[in-house]
C-alpha atoms as a PDB file:
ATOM      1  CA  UNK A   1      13.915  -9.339  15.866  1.00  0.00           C
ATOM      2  CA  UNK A   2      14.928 -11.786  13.354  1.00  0.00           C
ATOM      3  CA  UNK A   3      13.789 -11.742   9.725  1.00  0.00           C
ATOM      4  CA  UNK A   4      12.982 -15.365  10.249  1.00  0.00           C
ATOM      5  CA  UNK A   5      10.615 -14.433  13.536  1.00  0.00           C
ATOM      6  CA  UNK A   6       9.078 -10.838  11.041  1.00  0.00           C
ATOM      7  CA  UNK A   7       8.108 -13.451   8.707  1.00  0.00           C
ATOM      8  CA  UNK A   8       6.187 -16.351  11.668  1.00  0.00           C
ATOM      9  CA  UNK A   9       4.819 -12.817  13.269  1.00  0.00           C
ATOM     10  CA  UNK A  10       3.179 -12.237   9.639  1.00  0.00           C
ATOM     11  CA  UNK A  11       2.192 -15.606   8.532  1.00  0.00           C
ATOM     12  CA  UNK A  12      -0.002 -16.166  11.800  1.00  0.00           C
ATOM     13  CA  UNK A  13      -1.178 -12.122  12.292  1.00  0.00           C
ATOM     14  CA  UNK A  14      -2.297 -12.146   8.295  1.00  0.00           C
ATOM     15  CA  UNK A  15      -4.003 -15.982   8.657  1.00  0.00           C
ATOM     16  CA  UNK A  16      -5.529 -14.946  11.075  1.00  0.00           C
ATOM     17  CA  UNK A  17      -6.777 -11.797   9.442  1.00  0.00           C
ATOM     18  CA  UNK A  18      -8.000 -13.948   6.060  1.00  0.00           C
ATOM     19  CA  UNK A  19     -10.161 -16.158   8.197  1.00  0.00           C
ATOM     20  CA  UNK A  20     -11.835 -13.275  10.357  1.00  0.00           C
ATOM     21  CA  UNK A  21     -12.272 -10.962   7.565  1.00  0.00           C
ATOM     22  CA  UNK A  22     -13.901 -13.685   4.988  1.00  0.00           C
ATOM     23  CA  UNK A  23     -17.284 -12.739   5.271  1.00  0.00           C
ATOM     24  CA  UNK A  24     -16.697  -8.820   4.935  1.00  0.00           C
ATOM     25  CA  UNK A  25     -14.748 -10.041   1.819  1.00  0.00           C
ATOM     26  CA  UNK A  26     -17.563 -11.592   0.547  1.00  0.00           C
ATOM     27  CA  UNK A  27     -20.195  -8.879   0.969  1.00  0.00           C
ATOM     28  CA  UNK A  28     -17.954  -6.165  -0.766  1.00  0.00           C
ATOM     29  CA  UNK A  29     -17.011  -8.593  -3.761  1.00  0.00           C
ATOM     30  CA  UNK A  30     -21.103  -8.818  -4.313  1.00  0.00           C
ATOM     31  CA  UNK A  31     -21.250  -4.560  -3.570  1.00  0.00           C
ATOM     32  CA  UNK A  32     -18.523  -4.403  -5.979  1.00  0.00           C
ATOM     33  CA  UNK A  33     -20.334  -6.571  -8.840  1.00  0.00           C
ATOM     34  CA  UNK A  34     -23.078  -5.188  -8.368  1.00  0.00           C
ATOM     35  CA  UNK A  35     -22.495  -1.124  -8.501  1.00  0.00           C
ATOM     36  CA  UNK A  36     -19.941  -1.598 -11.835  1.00  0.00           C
ATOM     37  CA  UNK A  37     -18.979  -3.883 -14.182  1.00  0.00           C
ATOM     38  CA  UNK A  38     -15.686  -5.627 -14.198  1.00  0.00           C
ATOM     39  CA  UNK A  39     -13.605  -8.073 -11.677  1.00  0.00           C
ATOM     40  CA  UNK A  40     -13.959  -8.099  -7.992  1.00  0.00           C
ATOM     41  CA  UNK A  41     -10.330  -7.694  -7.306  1.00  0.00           C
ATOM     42  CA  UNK A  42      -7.704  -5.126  -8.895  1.00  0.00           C
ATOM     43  CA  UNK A  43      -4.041  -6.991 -10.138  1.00  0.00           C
ATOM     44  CA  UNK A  44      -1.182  -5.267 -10.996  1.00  0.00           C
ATOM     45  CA  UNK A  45       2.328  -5.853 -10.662  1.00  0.00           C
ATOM     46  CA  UNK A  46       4.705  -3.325  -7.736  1.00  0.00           C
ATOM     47  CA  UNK A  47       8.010  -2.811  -6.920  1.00  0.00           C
ATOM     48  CA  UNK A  48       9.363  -4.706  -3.597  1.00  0.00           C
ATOM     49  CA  UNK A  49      12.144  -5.976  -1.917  1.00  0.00           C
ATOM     50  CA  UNK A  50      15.370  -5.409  -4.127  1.00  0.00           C
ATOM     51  CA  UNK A  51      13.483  -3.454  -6.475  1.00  0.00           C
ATOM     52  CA  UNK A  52      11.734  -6.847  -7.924  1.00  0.00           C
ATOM     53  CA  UNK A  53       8.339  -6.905  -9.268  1.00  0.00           C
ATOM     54  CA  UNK A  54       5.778  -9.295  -7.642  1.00  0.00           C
ATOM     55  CA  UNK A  55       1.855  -9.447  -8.491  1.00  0.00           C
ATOM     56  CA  UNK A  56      -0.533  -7.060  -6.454  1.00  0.00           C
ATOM     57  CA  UNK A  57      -4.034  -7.280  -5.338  1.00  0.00           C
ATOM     58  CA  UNK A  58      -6.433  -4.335  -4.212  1.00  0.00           C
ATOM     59  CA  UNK A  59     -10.257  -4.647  -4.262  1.00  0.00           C
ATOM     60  CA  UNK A  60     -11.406  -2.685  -7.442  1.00  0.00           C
ATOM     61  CA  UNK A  61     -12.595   1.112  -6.672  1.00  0.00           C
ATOM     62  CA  UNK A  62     -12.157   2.381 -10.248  1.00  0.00           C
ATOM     63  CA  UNK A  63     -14.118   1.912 -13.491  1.00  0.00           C
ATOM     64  CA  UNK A  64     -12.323  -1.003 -15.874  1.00  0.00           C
ATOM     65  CA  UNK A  65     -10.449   0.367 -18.668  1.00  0.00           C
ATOM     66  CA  UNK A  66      -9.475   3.347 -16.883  1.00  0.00           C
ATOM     67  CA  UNK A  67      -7.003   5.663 -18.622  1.00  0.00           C
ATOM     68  CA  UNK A  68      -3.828   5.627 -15.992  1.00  0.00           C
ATOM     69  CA  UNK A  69      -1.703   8.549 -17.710  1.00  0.00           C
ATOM     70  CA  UNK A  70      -3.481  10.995 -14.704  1.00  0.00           C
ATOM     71  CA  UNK A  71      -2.401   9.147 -12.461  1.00  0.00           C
ATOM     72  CA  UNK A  72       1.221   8.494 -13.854  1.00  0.00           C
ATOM     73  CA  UNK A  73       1.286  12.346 -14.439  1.00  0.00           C
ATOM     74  CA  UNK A  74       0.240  13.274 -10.913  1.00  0.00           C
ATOM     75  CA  UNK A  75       2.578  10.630  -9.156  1.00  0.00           C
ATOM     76  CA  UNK A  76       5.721  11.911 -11.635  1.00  0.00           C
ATOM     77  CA  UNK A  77       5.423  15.431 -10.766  1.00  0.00           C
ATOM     78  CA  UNK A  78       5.048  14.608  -6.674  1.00  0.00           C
ATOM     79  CA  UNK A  79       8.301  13.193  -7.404  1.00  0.00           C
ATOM     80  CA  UNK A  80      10.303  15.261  -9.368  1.00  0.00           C
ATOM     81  CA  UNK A  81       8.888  18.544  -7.635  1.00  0.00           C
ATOM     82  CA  UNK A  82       9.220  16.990  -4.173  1.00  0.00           C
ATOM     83  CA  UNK A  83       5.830  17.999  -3.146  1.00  0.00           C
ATOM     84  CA  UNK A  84       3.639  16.060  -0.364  1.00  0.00           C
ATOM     85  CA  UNK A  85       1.590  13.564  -0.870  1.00  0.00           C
ATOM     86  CA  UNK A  86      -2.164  14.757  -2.363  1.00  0.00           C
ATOM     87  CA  UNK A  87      -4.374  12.100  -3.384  1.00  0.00           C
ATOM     88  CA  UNK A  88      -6.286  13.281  -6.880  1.00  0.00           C
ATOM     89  CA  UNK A  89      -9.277  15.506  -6.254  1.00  0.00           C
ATOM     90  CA  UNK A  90     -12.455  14.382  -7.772  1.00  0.00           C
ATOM     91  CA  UNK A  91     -10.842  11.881  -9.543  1.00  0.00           C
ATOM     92  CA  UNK A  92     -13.689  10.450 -12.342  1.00  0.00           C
ATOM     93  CA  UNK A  93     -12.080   7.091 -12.500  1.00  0.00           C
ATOM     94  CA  UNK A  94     -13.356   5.826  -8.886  1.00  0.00           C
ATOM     95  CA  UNK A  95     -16.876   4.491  -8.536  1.00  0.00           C
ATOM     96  CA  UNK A  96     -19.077   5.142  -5.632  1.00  0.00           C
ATOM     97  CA  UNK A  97     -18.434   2.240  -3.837  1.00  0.00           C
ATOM     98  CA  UNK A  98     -14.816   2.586  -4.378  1.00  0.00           C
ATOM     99  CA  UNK A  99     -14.677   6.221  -2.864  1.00  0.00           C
ATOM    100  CA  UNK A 100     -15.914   4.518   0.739  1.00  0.00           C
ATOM    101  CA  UNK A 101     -13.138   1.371   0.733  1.00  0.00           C
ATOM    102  CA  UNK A 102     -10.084   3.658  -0.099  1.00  0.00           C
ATOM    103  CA  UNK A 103     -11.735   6.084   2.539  1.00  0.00           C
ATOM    104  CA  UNK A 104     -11.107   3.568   5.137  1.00  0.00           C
ATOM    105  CA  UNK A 105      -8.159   1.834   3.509  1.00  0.00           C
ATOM    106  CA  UNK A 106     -10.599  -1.041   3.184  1.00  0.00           C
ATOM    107  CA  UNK A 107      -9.519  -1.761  -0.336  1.00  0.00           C
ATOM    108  CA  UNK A 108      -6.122  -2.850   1.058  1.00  0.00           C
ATOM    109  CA  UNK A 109      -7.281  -6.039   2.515  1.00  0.00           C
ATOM    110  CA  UNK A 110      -6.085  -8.294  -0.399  1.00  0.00           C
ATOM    111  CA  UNK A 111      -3.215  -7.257   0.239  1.00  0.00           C
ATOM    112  CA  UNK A 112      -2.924 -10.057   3.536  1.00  0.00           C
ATOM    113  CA  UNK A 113      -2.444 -12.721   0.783  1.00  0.00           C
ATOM    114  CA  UNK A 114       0.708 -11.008  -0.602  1.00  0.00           C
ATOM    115  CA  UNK A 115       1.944 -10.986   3.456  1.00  0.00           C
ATOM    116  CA  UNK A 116       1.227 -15.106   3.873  1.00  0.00           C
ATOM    117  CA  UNK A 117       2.852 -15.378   0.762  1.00  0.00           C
ATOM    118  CA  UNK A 118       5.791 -13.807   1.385  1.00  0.00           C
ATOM    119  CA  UNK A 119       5.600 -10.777  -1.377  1.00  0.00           C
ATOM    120  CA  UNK A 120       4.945  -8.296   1.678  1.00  0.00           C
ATOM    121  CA  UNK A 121       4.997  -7.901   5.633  1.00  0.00           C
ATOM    122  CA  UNK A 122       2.115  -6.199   7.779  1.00  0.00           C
ATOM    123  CA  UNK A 123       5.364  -3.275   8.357  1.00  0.00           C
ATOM    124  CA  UNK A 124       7.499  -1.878   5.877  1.00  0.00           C
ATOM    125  CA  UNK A 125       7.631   0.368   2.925  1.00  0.00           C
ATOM    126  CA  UNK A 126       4.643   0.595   0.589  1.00  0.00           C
ATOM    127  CA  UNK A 127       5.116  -0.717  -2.343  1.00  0.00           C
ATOM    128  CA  UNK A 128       5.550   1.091  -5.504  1.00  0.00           C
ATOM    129  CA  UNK A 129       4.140   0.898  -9.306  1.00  0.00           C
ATOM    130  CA  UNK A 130       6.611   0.036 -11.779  1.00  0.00           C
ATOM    131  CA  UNK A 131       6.241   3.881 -13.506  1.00  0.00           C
ATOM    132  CA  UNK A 132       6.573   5.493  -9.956  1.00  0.00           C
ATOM    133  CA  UNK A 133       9.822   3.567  -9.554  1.00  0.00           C
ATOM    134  CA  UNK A 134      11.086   4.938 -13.143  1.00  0.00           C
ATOM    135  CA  UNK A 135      11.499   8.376 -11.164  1.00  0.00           C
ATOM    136  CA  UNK A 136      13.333   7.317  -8.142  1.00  0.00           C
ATOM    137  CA  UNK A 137      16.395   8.866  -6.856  1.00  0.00           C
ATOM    138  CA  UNK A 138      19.071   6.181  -6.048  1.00  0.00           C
ATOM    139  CA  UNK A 139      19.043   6.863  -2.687  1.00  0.00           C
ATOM    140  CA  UNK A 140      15.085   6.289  -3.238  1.00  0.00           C
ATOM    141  CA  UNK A 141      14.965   2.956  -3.901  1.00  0.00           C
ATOM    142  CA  UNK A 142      17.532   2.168  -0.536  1.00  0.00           C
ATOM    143  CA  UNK A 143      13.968   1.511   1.439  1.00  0.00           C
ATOM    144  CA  UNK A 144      13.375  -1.597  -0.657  1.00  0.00           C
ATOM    145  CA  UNK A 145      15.945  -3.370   0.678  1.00  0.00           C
ATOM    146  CA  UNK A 146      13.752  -4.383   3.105  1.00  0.00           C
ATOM    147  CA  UNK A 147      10.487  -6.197   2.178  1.00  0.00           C
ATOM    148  CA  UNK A 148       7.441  -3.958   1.715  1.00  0.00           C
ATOM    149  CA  UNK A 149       4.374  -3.779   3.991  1.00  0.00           C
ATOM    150  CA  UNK A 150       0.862  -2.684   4.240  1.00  0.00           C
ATOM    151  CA  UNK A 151       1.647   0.129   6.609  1.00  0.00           C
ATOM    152  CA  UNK A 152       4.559   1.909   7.118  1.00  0.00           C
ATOM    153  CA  UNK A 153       6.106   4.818   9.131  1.00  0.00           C
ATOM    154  CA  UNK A 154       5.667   6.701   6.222  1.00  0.00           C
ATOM    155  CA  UNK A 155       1.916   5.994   6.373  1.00  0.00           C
ATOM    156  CA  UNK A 156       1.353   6.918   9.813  1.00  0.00           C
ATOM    157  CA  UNK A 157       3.295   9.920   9.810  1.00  0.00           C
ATOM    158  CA  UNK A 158       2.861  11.480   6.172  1.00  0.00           C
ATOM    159  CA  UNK A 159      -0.408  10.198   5.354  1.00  0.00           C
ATOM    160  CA  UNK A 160      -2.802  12.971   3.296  1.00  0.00           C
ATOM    161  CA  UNK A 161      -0.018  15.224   4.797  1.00  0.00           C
ATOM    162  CA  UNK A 162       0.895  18.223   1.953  1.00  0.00           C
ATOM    163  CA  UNK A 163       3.526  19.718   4.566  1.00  0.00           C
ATOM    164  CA  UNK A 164       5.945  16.144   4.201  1.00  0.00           C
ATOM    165  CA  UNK A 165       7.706  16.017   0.736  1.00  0.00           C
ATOM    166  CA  UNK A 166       8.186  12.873  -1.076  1.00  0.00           C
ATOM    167  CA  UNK A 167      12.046  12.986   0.052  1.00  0.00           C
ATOM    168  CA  UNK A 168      10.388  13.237   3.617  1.00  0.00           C
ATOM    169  CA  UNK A 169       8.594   9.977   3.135  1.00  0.00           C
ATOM    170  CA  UNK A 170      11.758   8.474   1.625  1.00  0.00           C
ATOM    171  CA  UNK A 171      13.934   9.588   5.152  1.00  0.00           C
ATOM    172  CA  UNK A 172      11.002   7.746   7.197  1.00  0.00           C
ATOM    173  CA  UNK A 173      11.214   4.375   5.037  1.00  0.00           C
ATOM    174  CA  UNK A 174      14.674   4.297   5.560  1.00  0.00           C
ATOM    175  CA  UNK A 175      14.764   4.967   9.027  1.00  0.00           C
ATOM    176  CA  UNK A 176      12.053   2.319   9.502  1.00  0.00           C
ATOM    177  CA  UNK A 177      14.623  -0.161   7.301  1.00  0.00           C
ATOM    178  CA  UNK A 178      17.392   0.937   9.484  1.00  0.00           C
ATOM    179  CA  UNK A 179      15.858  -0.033  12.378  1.00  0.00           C
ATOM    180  CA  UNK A 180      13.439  -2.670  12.313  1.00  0.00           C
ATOM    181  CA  UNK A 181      12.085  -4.403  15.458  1.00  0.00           C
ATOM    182  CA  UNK A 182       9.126  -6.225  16.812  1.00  0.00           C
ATOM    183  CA  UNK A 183       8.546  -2.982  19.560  1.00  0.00           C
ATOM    184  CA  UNK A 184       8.712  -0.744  16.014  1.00  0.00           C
ATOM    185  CA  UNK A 185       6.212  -2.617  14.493  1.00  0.00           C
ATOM    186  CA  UNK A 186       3.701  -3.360  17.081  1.00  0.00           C
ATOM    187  CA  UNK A 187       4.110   0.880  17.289  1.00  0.00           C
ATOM    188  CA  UNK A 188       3.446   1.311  13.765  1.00  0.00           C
ATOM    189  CA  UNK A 189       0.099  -1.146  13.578  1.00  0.00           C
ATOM    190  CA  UNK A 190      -1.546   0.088  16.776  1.00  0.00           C
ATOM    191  CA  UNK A 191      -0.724   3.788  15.177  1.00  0.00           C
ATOM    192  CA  UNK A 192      -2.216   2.482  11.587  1.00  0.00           C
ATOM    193  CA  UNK A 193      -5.580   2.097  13.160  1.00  0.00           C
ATOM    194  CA  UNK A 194      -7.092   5.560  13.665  1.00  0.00           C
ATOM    195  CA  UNK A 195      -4.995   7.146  10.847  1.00  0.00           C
ATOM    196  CA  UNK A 196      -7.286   4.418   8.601  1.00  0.00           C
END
């Protein structure tokens, strides 16, 4: 399972994916506009491959101008107390619309682009913001030595899952990096479906 065949396998799965999912991208851009004010799609810059920052691209499901310390704040202290993963109860800076796409992981679907492009791959670690990766162990940052995908074994596994640390998630990434193949990854998307 070369990197050269990873990166055909994603190029025609992801193409594929843009052209069937086109017209669901164009009635949730409208839902979007329509429910709050600001752009249809959500840009940031993440950590990948090497620990290099590339640009990111989520549909929006919070309120523009947000205030991003509670977030920061939440995502240092998962780190630095090891806890597991627990998304932010009741969090006031998603709108309605936005709490039914990151439900479903539907908000991810930008996220093909980066894959044709080259930034990610359907499998691999997820991606990290810049202030996440300030708070990394050494030993952390060994999964991006691989390129980063839109579903993981850490996703799969340790999704919503309180009982599996952050170093937990870390140990998955790396076996993932340690031992990529195309029997791995067919695994990991056929499991991605009915944890989404």
């Amino acid at each position: 399972y070369s990197d050269r065949f990873k990166r055909i396998f994603d190029i025609v799965v992801s193409g594929i994916m843009i052209i069937a999912f086109t017209p669901v991208w164009l009635i949730l851009g409208l839902g979007i506009k329509l429910t709050s004010k600001g752009p249809v799609f959500f840009k940031t810059d993440v950590i990948g491959k090497n620990g290099k920052s590339f640009k990111w691209y989520k549909f929006r499901t919070m309120y523009s101008n947000n205030d991003p310390h509670l977030h920061q704040a939440h995502l240092e202290n998962l780190i630095k107390e090891d806890k597991g993963y627990k998304k932010l109860v009741n969090d006031p800076r998603i709108t309605a619309i936005g709490r039914l796409l990151r439900k479903f992981s539907i908000d991810e679907l930008p996220q093909l682009f980066s894959v044709f492009k080259g930034d990610m791959s359907l499998v691999g670690p997820r991606p990290c913001l810049p202030y996440e990766f300030e708070h990394f162990k050494d030993w952390h940052k060994l999964k991006y030595k691989v390129i980063p995908g839109m579903t993981g074994l850490a996703q799969i596994i340790a999704r919503n899952r309180e009982d599996v640390t952050f170093s937990d998630s870390v140990i998955l990434d790396l076996y993932y990096a340690d031992n990529v193949s195309l029997w791995l990854d067919l695994k990991i998307l056929f499991r991605t479906i009915p944890v989404m």
